[in-house]
PDB file of N, CA and C in Angstrom:
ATOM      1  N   UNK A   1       0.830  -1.182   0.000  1.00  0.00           N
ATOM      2  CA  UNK A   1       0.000   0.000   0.000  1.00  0.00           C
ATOM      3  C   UNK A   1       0.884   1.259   0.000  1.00  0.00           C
ATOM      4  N   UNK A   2       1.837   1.357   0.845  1.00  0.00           N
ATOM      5  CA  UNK A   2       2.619   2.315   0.693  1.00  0.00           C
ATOM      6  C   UNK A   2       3.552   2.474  -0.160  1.00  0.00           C
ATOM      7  N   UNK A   3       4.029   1.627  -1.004  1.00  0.00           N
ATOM      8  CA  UNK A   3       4.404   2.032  -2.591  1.00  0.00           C
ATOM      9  C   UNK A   3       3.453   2.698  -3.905  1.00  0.00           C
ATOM     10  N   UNK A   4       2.276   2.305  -3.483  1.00  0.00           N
ATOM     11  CA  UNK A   4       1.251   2.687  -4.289  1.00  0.00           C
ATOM     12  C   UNK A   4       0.845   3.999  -4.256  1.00  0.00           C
ATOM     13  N   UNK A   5       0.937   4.481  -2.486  1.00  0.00           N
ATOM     14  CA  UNK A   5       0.821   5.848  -2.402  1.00  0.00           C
ATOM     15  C   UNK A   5       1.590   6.487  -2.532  1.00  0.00           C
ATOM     16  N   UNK A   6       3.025   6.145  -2.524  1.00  0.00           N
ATOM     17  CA  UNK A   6       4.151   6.626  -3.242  1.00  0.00           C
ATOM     18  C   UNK A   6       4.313   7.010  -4.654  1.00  0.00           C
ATOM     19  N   UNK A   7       4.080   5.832  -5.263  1.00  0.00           N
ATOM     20  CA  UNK A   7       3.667   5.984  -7.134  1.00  0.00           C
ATOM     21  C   UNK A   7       2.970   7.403  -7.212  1.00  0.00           C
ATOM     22  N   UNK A   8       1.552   7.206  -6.211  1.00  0.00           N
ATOM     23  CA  UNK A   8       0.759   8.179  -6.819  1.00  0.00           C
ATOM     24  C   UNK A   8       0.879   9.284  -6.830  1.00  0.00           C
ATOM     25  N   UNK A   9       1.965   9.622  -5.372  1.00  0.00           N
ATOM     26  CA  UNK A   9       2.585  11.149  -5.183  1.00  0.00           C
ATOM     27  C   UNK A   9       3.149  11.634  -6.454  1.00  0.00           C
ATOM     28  N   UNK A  10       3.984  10.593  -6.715  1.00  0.00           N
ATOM     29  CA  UNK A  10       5.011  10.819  -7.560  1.00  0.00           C
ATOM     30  C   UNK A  10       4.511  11.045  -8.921  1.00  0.00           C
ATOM     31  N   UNK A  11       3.279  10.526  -9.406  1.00  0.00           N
ATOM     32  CA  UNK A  11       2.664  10.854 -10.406  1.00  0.00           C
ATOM     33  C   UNK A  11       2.059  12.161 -10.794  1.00  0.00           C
ATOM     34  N   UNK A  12       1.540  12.024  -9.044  1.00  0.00           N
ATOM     35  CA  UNK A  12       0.621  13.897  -9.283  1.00  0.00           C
ATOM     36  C   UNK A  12       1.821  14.854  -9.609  1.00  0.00           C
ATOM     37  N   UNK A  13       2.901  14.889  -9.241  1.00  0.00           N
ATOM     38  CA  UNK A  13       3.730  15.779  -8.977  1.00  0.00           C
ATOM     39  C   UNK A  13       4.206  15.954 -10.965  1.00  0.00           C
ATOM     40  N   UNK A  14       4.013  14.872 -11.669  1.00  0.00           N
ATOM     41  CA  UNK A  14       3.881  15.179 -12.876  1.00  0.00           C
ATOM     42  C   UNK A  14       2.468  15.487 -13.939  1.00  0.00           C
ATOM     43  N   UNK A  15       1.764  15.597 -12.943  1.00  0.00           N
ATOM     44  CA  UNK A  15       0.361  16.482 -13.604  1.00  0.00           C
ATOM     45  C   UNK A  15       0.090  17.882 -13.624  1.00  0.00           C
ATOM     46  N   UNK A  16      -0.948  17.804 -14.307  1.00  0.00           N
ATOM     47  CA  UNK A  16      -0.624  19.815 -15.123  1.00  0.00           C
ATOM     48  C   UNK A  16      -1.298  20.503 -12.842  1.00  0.00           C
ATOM     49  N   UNK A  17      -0.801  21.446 -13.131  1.00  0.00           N
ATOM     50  CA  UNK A  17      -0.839  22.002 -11.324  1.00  0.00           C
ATOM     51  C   UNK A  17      -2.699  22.063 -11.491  1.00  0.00           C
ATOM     52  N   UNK A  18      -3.217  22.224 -10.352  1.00  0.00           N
ATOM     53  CA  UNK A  18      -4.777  21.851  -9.432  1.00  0.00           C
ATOM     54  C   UNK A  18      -4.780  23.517  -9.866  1.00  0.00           C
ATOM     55  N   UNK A  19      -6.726  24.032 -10.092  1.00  0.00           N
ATOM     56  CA  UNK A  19      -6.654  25.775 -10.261  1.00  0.00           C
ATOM     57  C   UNK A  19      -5.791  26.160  -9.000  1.00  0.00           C
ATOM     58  N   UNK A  20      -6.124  27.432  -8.859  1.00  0.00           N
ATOM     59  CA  UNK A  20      -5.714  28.183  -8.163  1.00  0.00           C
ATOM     60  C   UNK A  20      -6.744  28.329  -6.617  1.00  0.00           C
ATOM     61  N   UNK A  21      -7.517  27.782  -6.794  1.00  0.00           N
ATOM     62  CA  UNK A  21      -8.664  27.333  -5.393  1.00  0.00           C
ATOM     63  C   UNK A  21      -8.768  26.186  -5.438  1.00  0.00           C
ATOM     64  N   UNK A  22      -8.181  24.607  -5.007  1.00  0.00           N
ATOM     65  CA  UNK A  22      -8.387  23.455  -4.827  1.00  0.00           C
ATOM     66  C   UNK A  22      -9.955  23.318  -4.956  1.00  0.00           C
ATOM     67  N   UNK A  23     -10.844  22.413  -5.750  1.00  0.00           N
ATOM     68  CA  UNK A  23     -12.228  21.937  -5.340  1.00  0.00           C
ATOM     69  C   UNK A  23     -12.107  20.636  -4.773  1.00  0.00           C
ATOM     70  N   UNK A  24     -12.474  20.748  -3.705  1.00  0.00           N
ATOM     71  CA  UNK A  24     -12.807  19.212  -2.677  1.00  0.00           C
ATOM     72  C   UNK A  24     -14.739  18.973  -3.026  1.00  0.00           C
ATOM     73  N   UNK A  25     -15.186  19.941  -3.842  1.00  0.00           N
ATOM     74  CA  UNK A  25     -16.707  19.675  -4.084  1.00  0.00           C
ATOM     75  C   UNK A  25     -16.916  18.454  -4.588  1.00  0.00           C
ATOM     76  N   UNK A  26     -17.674  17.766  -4.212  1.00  0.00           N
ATOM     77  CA  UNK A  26     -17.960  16.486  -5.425  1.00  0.00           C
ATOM     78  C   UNK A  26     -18.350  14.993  -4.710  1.00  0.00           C
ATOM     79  N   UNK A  27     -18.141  14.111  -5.915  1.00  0.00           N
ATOM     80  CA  UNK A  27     -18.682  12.901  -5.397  1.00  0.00           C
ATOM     81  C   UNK A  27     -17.333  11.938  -5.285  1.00  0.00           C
ATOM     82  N   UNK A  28     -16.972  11.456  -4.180  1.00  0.00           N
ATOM     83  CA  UNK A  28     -15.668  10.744  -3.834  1.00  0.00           C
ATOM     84  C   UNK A  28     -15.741   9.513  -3.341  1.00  0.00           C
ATOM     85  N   UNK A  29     -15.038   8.238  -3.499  1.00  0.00           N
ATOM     86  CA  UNK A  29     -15.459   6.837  -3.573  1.00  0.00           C
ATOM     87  C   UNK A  29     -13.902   6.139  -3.445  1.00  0.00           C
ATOM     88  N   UNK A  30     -14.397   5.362  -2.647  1.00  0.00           N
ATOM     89  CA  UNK A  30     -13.015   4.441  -1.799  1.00  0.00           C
ATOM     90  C   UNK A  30     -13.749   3.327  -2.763  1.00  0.00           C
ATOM     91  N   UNK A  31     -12.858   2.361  -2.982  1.00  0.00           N
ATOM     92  CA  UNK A  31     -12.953   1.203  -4.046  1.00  0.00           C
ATOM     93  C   UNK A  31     -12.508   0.106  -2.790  1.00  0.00           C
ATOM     94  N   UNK A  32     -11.117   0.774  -1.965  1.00  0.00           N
ATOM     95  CA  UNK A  32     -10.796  -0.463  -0.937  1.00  0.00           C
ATOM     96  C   UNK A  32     -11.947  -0.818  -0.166  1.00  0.00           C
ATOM     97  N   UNK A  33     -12.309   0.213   0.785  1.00  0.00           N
ATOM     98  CA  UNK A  33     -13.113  -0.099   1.627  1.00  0.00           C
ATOM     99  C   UNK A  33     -14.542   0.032   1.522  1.00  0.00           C
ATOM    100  N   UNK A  34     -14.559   0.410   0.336  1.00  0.00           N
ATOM    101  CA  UNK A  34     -16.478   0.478  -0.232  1.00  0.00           C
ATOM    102  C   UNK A  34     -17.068   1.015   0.172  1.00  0.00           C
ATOM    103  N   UNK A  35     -16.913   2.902   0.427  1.00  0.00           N
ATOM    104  CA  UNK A  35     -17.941   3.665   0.490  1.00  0.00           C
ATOM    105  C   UNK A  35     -17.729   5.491  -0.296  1.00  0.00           C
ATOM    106  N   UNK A  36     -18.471   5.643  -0.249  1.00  0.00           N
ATOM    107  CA  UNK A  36     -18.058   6.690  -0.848  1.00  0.00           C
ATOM    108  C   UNK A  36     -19.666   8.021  -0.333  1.00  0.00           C
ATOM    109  N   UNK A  37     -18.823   9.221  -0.583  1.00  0.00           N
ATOM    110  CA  UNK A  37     -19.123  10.498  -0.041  1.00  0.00           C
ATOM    111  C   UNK A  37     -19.205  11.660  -0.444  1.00  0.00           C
ATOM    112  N   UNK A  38     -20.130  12.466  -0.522  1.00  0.00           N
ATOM    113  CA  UNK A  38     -19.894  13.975  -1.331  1.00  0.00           C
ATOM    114  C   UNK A  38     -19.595  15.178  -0.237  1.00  0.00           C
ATOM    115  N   UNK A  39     -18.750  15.756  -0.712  1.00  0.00           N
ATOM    116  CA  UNK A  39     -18.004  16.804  -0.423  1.00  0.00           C
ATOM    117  C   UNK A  39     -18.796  17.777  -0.696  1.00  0.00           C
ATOM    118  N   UNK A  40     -19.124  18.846   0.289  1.00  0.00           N
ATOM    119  CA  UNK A  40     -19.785  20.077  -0.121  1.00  0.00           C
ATOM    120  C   UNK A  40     -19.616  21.275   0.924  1.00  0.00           C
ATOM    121  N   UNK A  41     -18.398  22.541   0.696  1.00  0.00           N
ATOM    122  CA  UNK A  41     -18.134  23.168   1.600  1.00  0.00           C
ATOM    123  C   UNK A  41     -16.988  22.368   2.498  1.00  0.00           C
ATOM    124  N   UNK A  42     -17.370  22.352   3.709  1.00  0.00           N
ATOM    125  CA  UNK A  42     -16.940  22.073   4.376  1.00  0.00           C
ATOM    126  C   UNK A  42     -17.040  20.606   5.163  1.00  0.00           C
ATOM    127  N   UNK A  43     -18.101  19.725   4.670  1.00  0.00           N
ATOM    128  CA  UNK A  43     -19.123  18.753   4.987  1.00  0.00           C
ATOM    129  C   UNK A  43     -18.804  17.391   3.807  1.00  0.00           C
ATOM    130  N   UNK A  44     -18.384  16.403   4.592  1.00  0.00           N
ATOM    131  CA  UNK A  44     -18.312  15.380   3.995  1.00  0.00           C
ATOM    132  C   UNK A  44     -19.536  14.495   4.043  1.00  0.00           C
ATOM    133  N   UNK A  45     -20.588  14.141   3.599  1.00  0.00           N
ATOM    134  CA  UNK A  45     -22.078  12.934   4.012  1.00  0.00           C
ATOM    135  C   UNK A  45     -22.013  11.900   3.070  1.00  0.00           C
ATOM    136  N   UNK A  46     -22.210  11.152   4.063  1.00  0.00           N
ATOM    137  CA  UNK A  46     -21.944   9.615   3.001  1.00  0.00           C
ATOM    138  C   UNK A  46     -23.260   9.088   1.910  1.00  0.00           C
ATOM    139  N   UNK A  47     -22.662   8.596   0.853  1.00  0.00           N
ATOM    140  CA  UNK A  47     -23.735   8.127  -0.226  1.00  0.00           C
ATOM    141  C   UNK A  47     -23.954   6.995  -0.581  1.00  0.00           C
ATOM    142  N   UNK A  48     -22.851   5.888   0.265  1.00  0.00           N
ATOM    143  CA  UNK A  48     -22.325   4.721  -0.040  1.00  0.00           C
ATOM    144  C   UNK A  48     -21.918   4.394   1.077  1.00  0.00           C
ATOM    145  N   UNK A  49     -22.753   3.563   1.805  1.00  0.00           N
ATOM    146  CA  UNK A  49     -22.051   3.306   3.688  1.00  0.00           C
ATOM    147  C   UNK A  49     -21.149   1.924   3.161  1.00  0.00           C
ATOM    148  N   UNK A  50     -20.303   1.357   4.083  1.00  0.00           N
ATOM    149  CA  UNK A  50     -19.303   0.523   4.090  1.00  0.00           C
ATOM    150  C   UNK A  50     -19.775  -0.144   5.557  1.00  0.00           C
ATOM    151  N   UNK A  51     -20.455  -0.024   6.742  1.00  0.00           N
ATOM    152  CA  UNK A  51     -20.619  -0.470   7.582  1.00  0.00           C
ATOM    153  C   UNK A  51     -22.470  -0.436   8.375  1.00  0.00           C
ATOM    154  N   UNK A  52     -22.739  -0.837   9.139  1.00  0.00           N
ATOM    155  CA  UNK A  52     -24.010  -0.485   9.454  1.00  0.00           C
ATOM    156  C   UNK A  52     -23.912   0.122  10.362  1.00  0.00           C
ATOM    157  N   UNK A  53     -23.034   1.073  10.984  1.00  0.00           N
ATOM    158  CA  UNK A  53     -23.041   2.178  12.011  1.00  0.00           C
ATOM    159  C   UNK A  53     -23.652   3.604  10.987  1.00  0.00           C
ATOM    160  N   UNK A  54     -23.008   3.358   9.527  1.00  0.00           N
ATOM    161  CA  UNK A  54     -23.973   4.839   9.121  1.00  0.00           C
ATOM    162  C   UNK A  54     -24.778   4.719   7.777  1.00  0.00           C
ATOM    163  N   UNK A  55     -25.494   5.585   7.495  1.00  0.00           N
ATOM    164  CA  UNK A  55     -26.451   5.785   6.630  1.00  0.00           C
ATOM    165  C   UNK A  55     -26.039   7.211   5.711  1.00  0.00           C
ATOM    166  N   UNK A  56     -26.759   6.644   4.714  1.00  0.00           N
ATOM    167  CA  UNK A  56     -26.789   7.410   3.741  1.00  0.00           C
ATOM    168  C   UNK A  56     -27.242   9.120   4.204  1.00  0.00           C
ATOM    169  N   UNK A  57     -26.348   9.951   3.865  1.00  0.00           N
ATOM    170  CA  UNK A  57     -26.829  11.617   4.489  1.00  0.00           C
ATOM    171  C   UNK A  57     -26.300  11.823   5.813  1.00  0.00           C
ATOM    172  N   UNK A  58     -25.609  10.766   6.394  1.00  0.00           N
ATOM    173  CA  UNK A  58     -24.654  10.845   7.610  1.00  0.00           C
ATOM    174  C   UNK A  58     -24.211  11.660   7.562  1.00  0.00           C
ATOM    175  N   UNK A  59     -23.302  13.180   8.282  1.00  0.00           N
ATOM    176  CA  UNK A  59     -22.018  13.497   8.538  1.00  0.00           C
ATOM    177  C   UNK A  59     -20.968  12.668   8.864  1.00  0.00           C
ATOM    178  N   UNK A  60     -19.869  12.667   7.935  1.00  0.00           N
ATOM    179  CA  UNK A  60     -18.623  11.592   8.243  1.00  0.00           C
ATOM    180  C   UNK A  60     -17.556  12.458   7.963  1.00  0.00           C
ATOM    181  N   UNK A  61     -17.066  13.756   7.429  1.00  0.00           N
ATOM    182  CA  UNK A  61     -16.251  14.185   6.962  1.00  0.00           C
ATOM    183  C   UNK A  61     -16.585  15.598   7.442  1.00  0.00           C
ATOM    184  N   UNK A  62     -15.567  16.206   7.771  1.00  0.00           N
ATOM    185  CA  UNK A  62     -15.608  18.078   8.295  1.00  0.00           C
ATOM    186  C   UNK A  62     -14.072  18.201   7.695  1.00  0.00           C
ATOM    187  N   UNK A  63     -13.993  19.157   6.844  1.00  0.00           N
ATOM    188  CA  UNK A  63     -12.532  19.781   5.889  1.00  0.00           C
ATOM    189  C   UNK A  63     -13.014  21.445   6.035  1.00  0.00           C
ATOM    190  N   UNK A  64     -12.314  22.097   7.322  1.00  0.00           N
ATOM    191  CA  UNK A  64     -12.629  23.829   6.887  1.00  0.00           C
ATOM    192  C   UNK A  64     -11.809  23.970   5.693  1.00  0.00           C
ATOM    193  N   UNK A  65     -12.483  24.698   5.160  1.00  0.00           N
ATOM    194  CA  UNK A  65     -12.103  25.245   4.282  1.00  0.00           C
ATOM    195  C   UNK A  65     -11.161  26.068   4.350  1.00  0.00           C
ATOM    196  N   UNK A  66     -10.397  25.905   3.066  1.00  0.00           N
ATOM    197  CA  UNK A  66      -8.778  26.758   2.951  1.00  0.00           C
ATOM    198  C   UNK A  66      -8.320  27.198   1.646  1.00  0.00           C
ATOM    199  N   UNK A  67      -7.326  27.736   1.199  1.00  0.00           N
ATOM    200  CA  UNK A  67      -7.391  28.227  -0.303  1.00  0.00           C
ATOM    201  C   UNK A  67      -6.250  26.831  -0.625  1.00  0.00           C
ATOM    202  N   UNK A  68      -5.552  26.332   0.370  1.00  0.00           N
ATOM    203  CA  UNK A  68      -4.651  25.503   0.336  1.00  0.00           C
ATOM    204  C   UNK A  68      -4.716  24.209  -0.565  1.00  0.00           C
ATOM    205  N   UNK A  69      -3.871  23.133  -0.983  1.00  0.00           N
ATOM    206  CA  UNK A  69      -4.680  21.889  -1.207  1.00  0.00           C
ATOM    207  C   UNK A  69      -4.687  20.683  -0.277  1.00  0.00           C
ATOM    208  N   UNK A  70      -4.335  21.367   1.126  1.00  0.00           N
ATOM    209  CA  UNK A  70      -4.533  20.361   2.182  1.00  0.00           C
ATOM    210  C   UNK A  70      -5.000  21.111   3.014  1.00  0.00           C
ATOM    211  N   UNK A  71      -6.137  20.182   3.756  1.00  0.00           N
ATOM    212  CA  UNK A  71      -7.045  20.299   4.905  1.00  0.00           C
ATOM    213  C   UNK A  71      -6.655  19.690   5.550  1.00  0.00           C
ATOM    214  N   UNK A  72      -7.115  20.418   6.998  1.00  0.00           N
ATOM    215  CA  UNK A  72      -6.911  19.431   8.341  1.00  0.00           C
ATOM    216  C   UNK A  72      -8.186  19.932   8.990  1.00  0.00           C
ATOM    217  N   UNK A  73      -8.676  18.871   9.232  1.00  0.00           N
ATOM    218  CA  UNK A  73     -10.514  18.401   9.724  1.00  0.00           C
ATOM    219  C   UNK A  73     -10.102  16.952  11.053  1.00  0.00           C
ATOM    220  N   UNK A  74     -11.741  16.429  10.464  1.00  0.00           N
ATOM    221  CA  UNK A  74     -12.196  15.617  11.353  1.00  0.00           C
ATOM    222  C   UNK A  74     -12.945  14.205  10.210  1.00  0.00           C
ATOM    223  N   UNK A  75     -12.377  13.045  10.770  1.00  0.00           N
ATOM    224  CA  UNK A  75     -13.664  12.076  10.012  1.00  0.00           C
ATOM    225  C   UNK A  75     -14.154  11.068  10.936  1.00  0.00           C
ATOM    226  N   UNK A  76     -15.428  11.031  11.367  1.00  0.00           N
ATOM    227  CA  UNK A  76     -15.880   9.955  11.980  1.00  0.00           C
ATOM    228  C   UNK A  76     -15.726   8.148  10.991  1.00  0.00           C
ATOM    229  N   UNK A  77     -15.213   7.746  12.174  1.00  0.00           N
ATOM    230  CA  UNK A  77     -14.530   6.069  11.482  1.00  0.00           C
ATOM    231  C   UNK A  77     -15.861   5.181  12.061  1.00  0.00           C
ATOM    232  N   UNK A  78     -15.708   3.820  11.879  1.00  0.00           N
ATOM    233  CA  UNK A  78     -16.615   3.027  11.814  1.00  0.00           C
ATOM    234  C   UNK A  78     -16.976   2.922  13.379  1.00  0.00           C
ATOM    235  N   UNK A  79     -16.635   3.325  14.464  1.00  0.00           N
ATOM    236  CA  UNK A  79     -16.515   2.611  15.139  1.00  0.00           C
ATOM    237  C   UNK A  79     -17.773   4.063  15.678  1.00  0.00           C
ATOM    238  N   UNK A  80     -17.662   5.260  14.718  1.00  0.00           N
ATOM    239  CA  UNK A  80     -18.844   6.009  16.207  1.00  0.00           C
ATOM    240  C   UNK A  80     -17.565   7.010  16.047  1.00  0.00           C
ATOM    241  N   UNK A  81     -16.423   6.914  16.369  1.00  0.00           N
ATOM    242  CA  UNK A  81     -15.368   7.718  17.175  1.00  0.00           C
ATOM    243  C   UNK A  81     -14.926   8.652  15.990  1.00  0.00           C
ATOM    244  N   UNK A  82     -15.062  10.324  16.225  1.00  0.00           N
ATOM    245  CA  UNK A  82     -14.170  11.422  15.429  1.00  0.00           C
ATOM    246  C   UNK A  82     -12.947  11.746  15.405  1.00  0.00           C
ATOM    247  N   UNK A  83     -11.934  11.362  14.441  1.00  0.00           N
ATOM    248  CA  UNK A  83     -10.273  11.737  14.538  1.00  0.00           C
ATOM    249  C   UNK A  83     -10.261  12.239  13.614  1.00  0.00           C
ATOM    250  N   UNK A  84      -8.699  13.106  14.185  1.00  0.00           N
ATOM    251  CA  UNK A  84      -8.232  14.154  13.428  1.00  0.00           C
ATOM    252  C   UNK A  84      -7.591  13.495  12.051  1.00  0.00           C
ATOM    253  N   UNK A  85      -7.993  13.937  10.859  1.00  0.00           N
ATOM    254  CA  UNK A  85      -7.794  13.792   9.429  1.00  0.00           C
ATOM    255  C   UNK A  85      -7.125  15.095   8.916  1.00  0.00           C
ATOM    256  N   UNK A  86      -5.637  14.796   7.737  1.00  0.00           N
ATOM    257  CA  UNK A  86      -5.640  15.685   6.788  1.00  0.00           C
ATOM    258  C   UNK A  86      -6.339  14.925   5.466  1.00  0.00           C
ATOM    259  N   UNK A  87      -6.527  15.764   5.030  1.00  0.00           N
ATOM    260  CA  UNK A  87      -6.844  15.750   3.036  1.00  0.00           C
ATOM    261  C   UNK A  87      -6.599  16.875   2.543  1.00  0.00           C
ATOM    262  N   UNK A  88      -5.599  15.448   1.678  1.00  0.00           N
ATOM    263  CA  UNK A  88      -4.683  16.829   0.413  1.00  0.00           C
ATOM    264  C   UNK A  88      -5.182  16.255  -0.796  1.00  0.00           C
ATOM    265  N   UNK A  89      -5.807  17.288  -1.506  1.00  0.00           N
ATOM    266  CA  UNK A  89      -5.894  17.050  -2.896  1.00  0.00           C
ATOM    267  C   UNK A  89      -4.644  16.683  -4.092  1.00  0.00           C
ATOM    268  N   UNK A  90      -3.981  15.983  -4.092  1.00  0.00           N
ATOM    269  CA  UNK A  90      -2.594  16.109  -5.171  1.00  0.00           C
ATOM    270  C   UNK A  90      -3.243  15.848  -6.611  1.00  0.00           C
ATOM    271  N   UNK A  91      -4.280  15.519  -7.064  1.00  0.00           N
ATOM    272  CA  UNK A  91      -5.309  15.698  -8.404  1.00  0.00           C
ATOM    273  C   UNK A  91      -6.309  16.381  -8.122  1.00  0.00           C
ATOM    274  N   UNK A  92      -6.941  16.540  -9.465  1.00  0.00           N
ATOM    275  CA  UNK A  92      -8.390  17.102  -9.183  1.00  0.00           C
ATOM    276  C   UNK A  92      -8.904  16.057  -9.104  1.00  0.00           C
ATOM    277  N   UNK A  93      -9.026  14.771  -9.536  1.00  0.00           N
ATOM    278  CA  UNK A  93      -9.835  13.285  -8.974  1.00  0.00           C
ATOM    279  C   UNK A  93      -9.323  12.764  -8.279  1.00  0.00           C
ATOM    280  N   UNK A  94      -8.265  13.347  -7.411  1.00  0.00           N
ATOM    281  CA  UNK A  94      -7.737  12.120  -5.932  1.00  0.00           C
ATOM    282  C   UNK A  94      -7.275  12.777  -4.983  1.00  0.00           C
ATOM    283  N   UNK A  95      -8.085  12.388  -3.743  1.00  0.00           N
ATOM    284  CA  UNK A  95      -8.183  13.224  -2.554  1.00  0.00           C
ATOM    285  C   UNK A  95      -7.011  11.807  -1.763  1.00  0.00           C
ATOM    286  N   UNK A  96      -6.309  12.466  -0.835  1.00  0.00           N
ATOM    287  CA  UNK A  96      -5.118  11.339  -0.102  1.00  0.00           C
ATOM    288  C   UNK A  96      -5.704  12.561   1.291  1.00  0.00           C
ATOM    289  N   UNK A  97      -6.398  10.776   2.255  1.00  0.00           N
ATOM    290  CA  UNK A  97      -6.697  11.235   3.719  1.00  0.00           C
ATOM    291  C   UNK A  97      -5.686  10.395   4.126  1.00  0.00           C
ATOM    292  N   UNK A  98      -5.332  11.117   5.457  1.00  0.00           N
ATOM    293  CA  UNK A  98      -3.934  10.147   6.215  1.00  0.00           C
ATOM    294  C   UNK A  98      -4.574  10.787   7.545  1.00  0.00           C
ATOM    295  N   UNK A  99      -4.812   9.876   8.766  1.00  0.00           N
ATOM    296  CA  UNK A  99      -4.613  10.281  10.185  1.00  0.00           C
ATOM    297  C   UNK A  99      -3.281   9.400  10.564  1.00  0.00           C
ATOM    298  N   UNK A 100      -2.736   9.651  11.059  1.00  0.00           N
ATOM    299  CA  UNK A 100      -1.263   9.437  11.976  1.00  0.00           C
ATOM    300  C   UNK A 100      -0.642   8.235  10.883  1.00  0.00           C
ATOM    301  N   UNK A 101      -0.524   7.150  11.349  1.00  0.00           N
ATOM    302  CA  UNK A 101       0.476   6.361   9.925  1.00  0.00           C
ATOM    303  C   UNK A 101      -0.512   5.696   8.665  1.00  0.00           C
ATOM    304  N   UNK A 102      -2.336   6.143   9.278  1.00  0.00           N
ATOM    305  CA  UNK A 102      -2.971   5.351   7.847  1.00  0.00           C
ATOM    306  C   UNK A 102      -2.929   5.969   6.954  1.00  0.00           C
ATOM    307  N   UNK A 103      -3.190   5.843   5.818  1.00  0.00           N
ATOM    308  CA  UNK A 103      -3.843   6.597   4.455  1.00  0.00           C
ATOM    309  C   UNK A 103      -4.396   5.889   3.315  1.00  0.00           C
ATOM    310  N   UNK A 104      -5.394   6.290   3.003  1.00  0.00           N
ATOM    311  CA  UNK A 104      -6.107   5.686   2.023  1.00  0.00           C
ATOM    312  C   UNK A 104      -6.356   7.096   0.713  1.00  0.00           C
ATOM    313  N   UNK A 105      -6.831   6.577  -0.353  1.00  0.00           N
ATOM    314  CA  UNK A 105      -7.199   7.356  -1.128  1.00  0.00           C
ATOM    315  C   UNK A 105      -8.541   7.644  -1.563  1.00  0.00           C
ATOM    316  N   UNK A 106      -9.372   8.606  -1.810  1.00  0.00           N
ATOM    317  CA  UNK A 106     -10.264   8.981  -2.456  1.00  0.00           C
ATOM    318  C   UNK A 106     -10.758   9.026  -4.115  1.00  0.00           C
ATOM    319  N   UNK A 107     -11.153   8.411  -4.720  1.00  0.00           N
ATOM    320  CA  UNK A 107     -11.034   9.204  -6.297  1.00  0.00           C
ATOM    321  C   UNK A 107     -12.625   9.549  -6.533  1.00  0.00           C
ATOM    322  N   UNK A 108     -12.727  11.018  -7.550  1.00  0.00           N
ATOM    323  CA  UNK A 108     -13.445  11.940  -7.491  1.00  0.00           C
ATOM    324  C   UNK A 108     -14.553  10.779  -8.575  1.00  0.00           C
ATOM    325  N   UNK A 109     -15.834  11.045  -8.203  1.00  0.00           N
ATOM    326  CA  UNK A 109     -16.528   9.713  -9.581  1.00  0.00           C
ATOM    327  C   UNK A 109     -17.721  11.283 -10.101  1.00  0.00           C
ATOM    328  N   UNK A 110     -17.524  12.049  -9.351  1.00  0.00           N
ATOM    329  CA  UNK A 110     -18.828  13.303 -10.334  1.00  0.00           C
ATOM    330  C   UNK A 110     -18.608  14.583  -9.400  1.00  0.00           C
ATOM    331  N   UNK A 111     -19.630  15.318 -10.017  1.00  0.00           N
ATOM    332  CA  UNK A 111     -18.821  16.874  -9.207  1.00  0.00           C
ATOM    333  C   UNK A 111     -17.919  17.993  -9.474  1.00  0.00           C
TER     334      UNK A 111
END
């Protein structure tokens, strides 16, 4: 996994640069863990649960907003419990969340 997120750094870093205001707006979808979420503002709500702790229109994701292409928020995990999350956009279709040594990726499917 962590070569992969390596590759992918290393890839973005050869893509044309993100505008000049990062968009985190949109519809975003984990393939590993099977759920996926739209981004709006500041507000992540799920559209695609992965567990039966949440439902569709949940709050799972808080990213204040920044002109930056990394946020530092909050994401509620399966368990109920809110931790501290960054998300950095390094594409316009791939959001990379990491709390302390995890990280998984996001890719953008509409939005």
């Amino acid at each position: 996994m962590r070569a992969f997120l390596t590759a992918l750094l290393v890839s973005a870093s050869l893509t044309p640069a993100l505008a000049e205001t990062p968009v985190f707006d949109g519809d975003w979808r984990n393939p590993e863990f099977d759920y996926a979420i739209r981004i709006f503002g500041e507000i992540g709500i799920v559209t695609q649960a992965d567990s039966a702790v949440f439902s569709q229109g949940d709050v799972v994701l808080r990213l204040p907003a920044t002109e930056d292409e990394c946020r530092d928020g909050r994401q509620r995990f399966g368990g109920g419990d809110w931790a501290e999350v960054r998300g950095c956009l390094v594409r316009f279709d791939t959001l990379l969340l990491e709390t302390g040594t995890n990280q998984w990726v996001l890719r953008r499917t509409g939005g």
